[in-house]
N, C-alpha and C. Protein backbone atom coordinates (compact mmCIF):
# COMPACT_ATOMS: atom_id res chain seq x y z
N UNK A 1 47.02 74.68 25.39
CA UNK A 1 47.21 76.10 25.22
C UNK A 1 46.67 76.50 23.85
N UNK A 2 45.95 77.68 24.16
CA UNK A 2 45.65 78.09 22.43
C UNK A 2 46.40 79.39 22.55
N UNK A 3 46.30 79.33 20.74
CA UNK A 3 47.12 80.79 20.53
C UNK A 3 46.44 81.75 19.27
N UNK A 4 46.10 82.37 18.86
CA UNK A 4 45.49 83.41 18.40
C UNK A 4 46.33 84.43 18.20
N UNK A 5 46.23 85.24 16.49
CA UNK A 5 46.52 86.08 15.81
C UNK A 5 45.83 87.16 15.72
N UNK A 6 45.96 88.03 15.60
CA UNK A 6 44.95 89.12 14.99
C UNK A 6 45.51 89.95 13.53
N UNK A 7 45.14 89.71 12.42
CA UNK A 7 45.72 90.72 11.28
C UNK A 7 45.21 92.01 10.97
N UNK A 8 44.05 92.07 11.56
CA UNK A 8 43.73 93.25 11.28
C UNK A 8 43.18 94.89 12.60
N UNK A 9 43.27 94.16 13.52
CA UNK A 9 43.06 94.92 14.91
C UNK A 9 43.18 94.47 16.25
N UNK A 10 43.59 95.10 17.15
CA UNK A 10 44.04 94.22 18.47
C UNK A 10 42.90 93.81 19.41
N UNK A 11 41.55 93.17 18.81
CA UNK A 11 40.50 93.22 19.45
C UNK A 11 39.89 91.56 18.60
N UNK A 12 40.18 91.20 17.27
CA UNK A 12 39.43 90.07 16.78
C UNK A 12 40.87 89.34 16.34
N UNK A 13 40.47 88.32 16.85
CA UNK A 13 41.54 87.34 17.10
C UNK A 13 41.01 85.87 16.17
N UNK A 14 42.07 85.32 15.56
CA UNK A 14 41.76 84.51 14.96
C UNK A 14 42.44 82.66 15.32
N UNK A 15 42.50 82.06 15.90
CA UNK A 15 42.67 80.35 16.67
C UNK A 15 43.39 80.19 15.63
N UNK A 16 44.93 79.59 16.30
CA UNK A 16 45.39 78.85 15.75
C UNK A 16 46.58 78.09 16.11
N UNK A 17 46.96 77.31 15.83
CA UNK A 17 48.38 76.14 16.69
C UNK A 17 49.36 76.75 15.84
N UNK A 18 50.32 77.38 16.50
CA UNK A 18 51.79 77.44 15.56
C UNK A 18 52.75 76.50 15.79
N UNK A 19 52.37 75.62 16.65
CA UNK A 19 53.46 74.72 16.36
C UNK A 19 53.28 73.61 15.30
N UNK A 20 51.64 73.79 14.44
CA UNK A 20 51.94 72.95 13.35
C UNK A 20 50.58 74.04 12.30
N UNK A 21 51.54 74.95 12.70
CA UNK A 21 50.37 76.00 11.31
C UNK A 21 50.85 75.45 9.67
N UNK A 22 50.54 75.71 9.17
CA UNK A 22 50.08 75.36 7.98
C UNK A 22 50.88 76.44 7.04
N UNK A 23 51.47 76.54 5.53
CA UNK A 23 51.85 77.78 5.04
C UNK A 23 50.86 79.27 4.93
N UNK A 24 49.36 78.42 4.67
CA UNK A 24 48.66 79.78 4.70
C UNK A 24 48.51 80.57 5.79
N UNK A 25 48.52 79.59 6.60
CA UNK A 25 48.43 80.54 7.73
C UNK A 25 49.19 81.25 8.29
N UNK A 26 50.94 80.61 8.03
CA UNK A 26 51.97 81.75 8.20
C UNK A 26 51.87 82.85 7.03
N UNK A 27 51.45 83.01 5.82
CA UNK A 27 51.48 84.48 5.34
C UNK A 27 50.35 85.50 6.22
N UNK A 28 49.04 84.78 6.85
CA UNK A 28 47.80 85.20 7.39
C UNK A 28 48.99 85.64 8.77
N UNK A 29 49.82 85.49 9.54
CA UNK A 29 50.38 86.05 10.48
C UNK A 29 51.20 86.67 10.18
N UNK A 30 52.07 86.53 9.47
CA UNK A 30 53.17 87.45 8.28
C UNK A 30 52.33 89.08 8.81
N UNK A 31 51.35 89.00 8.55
CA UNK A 31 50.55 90.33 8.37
C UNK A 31 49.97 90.76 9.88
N UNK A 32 49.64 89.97 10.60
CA UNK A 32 49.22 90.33 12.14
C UNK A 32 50.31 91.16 12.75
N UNK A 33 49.42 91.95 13.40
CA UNK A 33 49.77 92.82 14.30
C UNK A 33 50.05 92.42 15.62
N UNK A 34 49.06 91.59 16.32
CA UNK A 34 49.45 90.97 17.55
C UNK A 34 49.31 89.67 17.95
N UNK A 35 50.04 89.51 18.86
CA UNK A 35 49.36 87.58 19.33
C UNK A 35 48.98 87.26 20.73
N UNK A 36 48.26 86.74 20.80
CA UNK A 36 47.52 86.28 22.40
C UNK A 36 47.84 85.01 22.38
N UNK A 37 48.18 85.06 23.63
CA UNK A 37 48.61 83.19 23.97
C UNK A 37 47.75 82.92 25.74
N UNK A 38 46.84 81.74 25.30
CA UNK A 38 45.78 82.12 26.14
C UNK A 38 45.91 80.56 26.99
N UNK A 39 45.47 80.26 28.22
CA UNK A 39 45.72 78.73 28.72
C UNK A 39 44.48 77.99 28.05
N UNK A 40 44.06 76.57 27.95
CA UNK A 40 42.95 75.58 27.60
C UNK A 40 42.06 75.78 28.49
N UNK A 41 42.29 76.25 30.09
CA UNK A 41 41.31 76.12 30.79
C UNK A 41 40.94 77.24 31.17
N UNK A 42 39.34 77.56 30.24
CA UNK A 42 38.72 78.93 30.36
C UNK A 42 38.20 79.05 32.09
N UNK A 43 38.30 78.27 32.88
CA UNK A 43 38.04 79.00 34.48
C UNK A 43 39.27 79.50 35.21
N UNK A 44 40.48 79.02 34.74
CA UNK A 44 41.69 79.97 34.89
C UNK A 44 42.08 80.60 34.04
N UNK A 45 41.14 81.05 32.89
CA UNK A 45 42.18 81.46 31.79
C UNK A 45 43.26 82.83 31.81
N UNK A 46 44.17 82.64 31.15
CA UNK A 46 45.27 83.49 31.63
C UNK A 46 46.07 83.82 30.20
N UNK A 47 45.63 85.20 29.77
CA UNK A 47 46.07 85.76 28.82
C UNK A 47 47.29 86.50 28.60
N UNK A 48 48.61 86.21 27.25
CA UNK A 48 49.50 87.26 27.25
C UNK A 48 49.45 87.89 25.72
N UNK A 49 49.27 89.11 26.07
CA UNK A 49 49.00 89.81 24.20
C UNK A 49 50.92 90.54 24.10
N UNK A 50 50.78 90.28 22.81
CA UNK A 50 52.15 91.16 22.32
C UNK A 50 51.65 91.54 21.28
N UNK A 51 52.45 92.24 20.45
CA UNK A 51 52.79 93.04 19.45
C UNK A 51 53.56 92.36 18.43
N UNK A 52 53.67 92.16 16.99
CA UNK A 52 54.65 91.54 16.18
C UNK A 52 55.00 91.77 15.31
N UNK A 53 55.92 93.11 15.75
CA UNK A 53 56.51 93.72 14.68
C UNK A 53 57.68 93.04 14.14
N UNK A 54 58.08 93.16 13.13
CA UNK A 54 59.15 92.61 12.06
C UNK A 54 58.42 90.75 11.75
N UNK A 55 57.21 90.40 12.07
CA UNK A 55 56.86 88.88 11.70
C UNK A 55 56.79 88.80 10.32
N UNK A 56 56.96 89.91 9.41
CA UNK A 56 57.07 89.24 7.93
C UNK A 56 58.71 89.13 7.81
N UNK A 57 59.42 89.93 8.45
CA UNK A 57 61.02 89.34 7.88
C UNK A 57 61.46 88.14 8.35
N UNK A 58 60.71 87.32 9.42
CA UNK A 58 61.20 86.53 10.20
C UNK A 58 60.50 85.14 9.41
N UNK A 59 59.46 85.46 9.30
CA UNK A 59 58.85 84.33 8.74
C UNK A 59 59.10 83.74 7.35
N UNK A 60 59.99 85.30 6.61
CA UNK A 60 60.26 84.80 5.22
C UNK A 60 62.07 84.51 5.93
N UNK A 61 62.40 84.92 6.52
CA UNK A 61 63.59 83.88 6.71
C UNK A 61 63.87 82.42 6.99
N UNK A 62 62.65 82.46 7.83
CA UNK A 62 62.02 80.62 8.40
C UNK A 62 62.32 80.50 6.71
N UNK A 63 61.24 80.71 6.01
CA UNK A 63 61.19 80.42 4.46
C UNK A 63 62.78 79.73 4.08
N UNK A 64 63.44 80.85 3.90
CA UNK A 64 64.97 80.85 3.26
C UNK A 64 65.77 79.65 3.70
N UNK A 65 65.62 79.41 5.40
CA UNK A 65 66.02 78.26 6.44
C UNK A 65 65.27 77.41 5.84
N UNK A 66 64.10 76.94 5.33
CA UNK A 66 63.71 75.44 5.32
C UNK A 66 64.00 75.27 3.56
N UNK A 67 64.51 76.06 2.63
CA UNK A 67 64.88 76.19 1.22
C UNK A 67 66.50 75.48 1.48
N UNK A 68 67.40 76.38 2.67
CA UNK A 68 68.56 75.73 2.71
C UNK A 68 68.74 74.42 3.18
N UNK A 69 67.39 73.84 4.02
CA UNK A 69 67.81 73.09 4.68
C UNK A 69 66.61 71.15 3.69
N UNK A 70 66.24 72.25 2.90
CA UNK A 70 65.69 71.09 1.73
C UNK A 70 66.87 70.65 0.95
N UNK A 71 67.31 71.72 0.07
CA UNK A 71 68.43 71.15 -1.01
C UNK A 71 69.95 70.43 0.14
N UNK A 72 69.86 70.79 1.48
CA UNK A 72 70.94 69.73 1.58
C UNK A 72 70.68 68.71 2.08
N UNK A 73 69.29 68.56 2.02
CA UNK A 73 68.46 66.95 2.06
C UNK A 73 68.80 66.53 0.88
N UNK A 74 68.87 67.15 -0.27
CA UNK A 74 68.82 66.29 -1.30
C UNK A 74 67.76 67.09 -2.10
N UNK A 75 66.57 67.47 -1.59
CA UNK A 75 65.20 67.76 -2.28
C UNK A 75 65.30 69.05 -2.91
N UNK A 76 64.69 69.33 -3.66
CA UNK A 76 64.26 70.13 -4.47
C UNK A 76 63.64 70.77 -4.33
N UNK A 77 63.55 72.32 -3.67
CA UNK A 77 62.79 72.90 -2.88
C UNK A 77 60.97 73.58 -3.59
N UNK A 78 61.30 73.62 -5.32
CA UNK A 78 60.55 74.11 -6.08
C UNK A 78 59.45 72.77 -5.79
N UNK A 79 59.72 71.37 -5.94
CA UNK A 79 58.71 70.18 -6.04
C UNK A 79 58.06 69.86 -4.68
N UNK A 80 58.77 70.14 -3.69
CA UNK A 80 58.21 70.21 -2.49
C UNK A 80 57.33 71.51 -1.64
N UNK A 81 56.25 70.99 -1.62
CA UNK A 81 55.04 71.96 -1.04
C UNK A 81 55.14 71.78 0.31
N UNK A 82 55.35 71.51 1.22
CA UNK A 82 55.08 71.18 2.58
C UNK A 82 54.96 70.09 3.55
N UNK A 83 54.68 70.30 4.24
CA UNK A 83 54.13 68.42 4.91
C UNK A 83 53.31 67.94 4.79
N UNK A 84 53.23 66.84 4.76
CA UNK A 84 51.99 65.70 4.47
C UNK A 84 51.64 65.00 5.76
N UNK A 85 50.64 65.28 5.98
CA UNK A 85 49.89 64.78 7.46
C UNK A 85 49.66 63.43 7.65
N UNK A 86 50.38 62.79 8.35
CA UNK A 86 50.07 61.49 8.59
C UNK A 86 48.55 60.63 8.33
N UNK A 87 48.12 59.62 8.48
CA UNK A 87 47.22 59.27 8.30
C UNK A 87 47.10 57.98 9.20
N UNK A 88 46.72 57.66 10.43
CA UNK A 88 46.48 56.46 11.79
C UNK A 88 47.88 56.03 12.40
N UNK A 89 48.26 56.93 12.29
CA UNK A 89 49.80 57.46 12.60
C UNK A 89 50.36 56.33 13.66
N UNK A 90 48.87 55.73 14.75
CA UNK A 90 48.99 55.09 16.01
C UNK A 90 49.05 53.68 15.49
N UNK A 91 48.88 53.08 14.26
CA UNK A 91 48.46 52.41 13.75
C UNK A 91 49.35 51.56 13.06
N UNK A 92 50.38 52.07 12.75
CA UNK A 92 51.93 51.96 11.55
C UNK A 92 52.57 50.75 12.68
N UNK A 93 53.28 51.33 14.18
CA UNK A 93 53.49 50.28 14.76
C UNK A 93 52.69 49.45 15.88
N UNK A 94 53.39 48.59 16.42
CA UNK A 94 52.44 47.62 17.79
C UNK A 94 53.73 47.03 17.92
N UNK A 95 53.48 46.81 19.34
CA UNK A 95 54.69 45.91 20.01
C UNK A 95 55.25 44.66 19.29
N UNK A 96 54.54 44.23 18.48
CA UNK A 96 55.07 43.12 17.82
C UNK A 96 56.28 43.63 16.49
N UNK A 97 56.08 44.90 16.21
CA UNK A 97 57.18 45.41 15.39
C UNK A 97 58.71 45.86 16.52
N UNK A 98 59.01 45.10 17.46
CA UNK A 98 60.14 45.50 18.53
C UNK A 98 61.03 44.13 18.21
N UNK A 99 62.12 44.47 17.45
CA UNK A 99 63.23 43.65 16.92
C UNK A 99 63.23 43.35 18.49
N UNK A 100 63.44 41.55 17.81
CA UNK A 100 63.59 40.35 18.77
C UNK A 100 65.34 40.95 19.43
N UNK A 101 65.81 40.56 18.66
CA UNK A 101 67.52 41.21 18.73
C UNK A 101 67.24 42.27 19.68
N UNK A 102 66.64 43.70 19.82
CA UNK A 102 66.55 44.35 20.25
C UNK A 102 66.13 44.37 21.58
N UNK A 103 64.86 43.78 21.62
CA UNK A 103 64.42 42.92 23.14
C UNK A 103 65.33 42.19 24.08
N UNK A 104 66.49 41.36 23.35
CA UNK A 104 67.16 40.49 24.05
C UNK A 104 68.46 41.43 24.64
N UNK A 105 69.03 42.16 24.19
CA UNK A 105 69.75 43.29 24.18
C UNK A 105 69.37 44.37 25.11
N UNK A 106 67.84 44.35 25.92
CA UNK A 106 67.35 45.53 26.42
C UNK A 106 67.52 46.88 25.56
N UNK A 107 67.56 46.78 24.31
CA UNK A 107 67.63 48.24 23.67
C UNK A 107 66.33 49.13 23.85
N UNK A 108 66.43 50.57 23.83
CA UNK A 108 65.32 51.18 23.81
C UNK A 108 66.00 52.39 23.06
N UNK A 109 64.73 53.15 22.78
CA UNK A 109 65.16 55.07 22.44
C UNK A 109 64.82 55.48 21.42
N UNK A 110 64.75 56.64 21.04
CA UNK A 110 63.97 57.18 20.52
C UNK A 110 64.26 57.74 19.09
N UNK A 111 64.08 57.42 17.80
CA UNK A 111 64.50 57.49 16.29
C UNK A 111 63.49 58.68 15.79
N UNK A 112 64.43 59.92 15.74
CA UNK A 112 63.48 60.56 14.45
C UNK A 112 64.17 60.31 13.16
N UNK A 113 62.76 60.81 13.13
CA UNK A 113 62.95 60.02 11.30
C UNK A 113 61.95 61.54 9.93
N UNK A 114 62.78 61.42 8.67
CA UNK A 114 62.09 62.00 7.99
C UNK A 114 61.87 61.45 6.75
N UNK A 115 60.15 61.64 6.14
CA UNK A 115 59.67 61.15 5.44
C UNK A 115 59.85 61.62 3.86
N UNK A 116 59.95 61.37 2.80
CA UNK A 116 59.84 62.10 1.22
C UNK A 116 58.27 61.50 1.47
N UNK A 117 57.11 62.38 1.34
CA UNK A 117 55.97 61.62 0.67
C UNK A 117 55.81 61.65 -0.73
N UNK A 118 54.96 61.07 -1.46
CA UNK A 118 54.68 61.61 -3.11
C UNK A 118 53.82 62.05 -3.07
N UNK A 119 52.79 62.43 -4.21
CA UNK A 119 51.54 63.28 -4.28
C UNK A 119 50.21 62.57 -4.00
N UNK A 120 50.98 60.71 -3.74
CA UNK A 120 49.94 59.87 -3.93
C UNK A 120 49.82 59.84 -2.37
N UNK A 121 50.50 60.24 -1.04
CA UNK A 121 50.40 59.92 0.16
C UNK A 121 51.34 58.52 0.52
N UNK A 122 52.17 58.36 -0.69
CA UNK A 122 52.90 57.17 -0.11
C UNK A 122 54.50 57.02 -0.14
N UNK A 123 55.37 57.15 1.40
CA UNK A 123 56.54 57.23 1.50
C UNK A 123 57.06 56.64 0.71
N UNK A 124 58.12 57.67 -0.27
CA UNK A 124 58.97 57.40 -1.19
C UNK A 124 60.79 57.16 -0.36
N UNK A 125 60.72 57.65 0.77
CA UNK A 125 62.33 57.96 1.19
C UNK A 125 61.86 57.93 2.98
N UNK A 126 62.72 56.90 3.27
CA UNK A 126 63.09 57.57 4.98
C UNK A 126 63.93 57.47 5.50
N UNK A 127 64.63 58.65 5.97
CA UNK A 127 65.98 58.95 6.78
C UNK A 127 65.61 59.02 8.10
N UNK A 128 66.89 58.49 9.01
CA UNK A 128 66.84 58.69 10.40
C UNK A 128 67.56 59.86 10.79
N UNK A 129 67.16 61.30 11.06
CA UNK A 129 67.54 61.86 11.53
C UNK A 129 68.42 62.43 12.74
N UNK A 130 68.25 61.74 13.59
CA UNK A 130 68.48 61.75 15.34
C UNK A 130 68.54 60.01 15.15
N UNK A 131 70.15 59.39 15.80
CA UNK A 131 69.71 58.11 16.29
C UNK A 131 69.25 57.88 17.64
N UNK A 132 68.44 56.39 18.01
CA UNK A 132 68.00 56.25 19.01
C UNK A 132 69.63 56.01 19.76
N UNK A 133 70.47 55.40 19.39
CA UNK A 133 72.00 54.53 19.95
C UNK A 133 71.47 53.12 19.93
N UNK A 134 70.60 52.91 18.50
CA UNK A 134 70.30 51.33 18.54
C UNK A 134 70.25 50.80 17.16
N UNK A 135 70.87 50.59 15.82
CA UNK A 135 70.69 50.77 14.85
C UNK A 135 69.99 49.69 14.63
N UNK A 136 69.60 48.76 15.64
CA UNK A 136 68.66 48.00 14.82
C UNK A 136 67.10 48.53 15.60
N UNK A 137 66.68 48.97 16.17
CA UNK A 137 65.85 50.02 15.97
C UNK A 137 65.63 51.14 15.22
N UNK A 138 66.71 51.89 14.61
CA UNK A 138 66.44 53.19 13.95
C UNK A 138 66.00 52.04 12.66
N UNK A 139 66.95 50.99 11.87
CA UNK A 139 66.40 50.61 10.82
C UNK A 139 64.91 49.75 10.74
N UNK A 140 64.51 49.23 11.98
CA UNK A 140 62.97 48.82 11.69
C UNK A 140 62.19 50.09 11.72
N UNK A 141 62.76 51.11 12.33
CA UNK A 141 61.58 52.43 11.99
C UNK A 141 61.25 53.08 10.50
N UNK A 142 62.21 52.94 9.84
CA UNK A 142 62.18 53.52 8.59
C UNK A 142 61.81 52.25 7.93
N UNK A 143 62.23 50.59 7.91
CA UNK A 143 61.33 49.84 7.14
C UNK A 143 59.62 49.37 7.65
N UNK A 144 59.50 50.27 8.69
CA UNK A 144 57.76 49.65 9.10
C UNK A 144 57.04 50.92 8.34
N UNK A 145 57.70 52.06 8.58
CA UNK A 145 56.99 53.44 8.12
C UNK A 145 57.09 53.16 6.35
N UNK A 146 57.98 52.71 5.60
CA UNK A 146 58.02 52.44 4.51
C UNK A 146 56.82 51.25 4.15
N UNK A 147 57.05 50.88 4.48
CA UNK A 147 55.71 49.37 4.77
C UNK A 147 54.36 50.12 4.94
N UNK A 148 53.89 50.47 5.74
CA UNK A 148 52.88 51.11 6.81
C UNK A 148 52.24 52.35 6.56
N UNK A 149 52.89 53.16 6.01
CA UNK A 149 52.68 54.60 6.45
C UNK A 149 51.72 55.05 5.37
N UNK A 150 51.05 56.06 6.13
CA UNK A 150 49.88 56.78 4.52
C UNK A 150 49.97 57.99 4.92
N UNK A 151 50.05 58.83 3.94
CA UNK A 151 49.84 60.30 4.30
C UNK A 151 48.68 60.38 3.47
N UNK A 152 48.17 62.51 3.75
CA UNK A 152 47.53 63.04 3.14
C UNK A 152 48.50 63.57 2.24
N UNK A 153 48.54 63.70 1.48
CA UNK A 153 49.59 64.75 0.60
C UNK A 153 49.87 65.88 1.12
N UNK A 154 51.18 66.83 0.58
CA UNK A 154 51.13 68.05 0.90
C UNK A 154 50.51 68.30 -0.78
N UNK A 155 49.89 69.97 -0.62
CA UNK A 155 49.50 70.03 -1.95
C UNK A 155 50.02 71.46 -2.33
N UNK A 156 49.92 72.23 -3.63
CA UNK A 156 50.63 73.42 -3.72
C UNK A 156 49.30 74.47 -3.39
N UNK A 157 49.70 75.50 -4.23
CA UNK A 157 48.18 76.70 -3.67
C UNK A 157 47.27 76.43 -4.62
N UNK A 158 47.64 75.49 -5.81
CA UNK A 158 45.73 75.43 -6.68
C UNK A 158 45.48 74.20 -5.67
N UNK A 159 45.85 73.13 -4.83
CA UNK A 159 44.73 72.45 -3.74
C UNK A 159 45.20 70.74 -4.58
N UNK A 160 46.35 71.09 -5.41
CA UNK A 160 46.77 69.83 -6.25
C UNK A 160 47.44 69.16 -5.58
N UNK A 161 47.83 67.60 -5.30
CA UNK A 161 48.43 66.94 -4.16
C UNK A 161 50.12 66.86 -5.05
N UNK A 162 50.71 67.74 -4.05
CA UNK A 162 52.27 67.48 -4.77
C UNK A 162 53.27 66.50 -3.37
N UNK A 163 54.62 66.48 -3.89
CA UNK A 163 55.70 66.11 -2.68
C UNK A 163 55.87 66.53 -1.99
N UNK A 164 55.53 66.06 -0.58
CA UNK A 164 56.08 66.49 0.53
C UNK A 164 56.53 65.87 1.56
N UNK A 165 56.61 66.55 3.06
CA UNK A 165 57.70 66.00 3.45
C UNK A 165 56.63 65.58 5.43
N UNK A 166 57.48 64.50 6.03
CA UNK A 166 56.91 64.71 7.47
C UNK A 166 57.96 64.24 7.99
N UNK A 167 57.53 65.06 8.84
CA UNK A 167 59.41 64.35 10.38
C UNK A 167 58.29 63.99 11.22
N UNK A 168 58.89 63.19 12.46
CA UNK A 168 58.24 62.66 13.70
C UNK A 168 59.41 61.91 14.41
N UNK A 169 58.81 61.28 15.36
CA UNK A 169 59.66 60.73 16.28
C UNK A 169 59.41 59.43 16.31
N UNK A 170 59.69 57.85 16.52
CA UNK A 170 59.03 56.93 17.16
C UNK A 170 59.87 56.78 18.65
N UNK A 171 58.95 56.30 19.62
CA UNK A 171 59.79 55.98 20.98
C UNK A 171 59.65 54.48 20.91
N UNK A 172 60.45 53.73 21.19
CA UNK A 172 61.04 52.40 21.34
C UNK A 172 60.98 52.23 22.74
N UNK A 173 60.37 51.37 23.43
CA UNK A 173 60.64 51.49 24.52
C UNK A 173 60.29 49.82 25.31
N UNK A 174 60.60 49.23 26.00
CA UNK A 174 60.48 47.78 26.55
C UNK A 174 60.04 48.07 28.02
N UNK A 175 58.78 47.20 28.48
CA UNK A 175 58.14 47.16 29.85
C UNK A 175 59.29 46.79 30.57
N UNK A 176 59.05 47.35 32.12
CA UNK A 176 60.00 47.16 33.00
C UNK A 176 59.27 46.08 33.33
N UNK A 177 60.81 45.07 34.19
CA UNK A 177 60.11 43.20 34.43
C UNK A 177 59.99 43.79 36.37
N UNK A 178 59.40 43.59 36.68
CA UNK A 178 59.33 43.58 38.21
C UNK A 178 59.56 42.31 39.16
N UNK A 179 59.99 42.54 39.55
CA UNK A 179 60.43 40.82 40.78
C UNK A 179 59.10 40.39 41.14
């Protein structure tokens, strides 16, 4: 699905994913007037336009919500710029990181987890957010991603790499044995 803004007239539309826009681009919608939400496949494509009025009070409340919901992480909402984009994301685990314990146990499920990055791209902190109901899975997720993991930095508005932050999910999961 794509989705498209327009800030300045209901006719030029500008591409973009809101489910992982970026800060500039929420002030660049802050200001739009309308949004089109259009399907991937241009031989059915199937358009819905709205209108978006009040998107700057809403978006600076998102704001206010992820300020309250930094400092009772712990973080510091002034040092933290945003998220930091993973980097071979597919790459961090492989089946051989599936606690033996865990295997023998049939455990499975699914650990989110959130990252502190530093400015250098390298996890400083990881919390399990959501448990899988396997704690020795939630804790190899946060020591392989601690091990493993690279980000891009988040950076502030001069383009400088500061602290930031990434959530995700890992799924845990064991092949079914067939007779």
């Amino acid at each position: 699905m794509r989705q498209y803004f327009s800030t300045t007239d209901r006719t030029t539309f500008k591409p973009i994913a809101l489910v992982r826009a970026r800060r500039a681009d929420l002030a660049e919608i802050a200001a739009a007037q309308m949004l089109k939400i259009s399907t991937s496949k241009p031989a059915a494509e199937r358009q819905v336009r709205f209108a978006l009025p009040g998107m700057a009070s809403a978006l600076r409340a998102l704001a206010d919500c992820e300020t309250v919901l930094l400092n009772a992480w712990g973080y510091d909402p002034a040092k933290v710029a945003g998220n930091a984009r993973p980097i071979a994301r597919e790459k961090w685990f492989s089946g051989r990181d599936y606690p033996q314990r865990a295997m023998e146990e049939r455990e499975a499920g699914e650990t989110d987890y959130r990252v502190m990055v530093s400015p250098e791209g390298k996890p400083t902190d990881c919390i399990v957010t959501l448990a899988s109901g396997s704690s020795t899975l939630d804790k190899r997720t946060c020591a392989t991603i601690m091990s493993r993991a690279t980000f891009v930095p988040a950076t502030d508005a001069g383009g400088k790499p500061v602290a930031g932050i990434h959530a995700d999910a890992i799924l845990w999961m064991l092949e079914r044995s067939y007779p």
